[in-house]
Protein backbone atom coordinates (compact mmCIF):
# COMPACT_ATOMS: atom_id res chain seq x y z
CA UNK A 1 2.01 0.73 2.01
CA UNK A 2 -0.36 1.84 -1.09
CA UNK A 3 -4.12 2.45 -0.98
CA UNK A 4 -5.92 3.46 -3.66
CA UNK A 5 -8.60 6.06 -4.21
CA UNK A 6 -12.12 4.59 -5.90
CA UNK A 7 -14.93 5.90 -8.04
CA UNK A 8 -17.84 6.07 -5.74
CA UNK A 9 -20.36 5.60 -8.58
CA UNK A 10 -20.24 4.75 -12.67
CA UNK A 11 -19.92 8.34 -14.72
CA UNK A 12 -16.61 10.05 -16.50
CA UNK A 13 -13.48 11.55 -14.57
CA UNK A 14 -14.25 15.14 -14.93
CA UNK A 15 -10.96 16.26 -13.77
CA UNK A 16 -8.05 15.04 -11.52
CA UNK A 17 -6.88 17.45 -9.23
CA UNK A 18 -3.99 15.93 -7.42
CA UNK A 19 -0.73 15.45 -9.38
CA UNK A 20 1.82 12.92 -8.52
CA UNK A 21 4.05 14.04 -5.70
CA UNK A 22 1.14 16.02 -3.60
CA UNK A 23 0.85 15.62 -0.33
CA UNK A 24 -2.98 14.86 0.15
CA UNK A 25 -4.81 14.52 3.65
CA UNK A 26 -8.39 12.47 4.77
CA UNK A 27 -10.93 13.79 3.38
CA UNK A 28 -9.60 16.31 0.80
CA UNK A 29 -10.75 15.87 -2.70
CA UNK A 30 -8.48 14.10 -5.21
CA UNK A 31 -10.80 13.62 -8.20
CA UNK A 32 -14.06 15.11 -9.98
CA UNK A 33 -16.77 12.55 -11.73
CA UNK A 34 -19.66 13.68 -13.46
CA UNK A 35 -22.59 11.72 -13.61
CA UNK A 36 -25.80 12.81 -15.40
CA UNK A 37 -24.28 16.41 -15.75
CA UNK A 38 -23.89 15.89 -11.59
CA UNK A 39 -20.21 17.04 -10.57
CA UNK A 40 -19.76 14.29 -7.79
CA UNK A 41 -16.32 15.30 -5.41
CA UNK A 42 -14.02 12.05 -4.64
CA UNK A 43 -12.16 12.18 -1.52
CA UNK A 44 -9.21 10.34 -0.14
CA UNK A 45 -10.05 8.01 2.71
CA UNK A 46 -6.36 8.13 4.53
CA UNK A 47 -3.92 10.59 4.32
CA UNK A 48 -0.55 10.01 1.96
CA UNK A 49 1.74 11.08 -0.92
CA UNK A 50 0.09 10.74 -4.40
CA UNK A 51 1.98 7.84 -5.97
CA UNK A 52 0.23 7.53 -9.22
CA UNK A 53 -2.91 8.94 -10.95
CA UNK A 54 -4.57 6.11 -12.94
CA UNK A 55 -7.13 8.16 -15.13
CA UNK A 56 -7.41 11.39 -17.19
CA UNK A 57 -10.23 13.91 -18.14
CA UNK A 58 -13.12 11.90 -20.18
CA UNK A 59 -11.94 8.44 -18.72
CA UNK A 60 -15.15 6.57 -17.94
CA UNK A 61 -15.79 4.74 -14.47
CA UNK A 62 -17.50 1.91 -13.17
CA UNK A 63 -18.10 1.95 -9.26
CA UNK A 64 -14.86 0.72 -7.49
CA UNK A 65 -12.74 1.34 -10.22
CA UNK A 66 -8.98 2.55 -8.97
CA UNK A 67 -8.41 6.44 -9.87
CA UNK A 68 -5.23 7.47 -7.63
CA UNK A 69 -2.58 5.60 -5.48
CA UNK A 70 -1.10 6.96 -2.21
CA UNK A 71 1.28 5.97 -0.86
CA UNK A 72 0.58 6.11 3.08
């Protein structure tokens, strides 16, 4: 089964730091966005494998948008 990891709020992907393959667990942080010079953490909600990362450095973000895929 695949869940995906969302932006929690509009702003730019600051960094990704999950790659596919990782092993990631609840809670841990999987991706960076900066909002208003704010570094904001995004954390995975389940525990899984990272399937595929959906954005890059400098991608922009609307709230909900899909940034990683685990497969759990």
């Amino acid at each position: 089964m695949e869940k995906s990891v969302n932006a929690i709020m509009p702003g730019l992907t600051a960094r990704v730091v999950v790659n596919v393959g990782d092993r990631v667990e609840k809670g841990q942080e999987v991706a960076v966005i900066n909002c208003m010079k704010t570094e904001i953490p995004v954390n995975s909600e389940e525990a899984g494998v990272v399937k595929q990362v959906l954005v890059k450095e400098w991608d922009e973000l609307q709230v909900g948008d899909p940034m990683v895929i685990l497969e759990i």
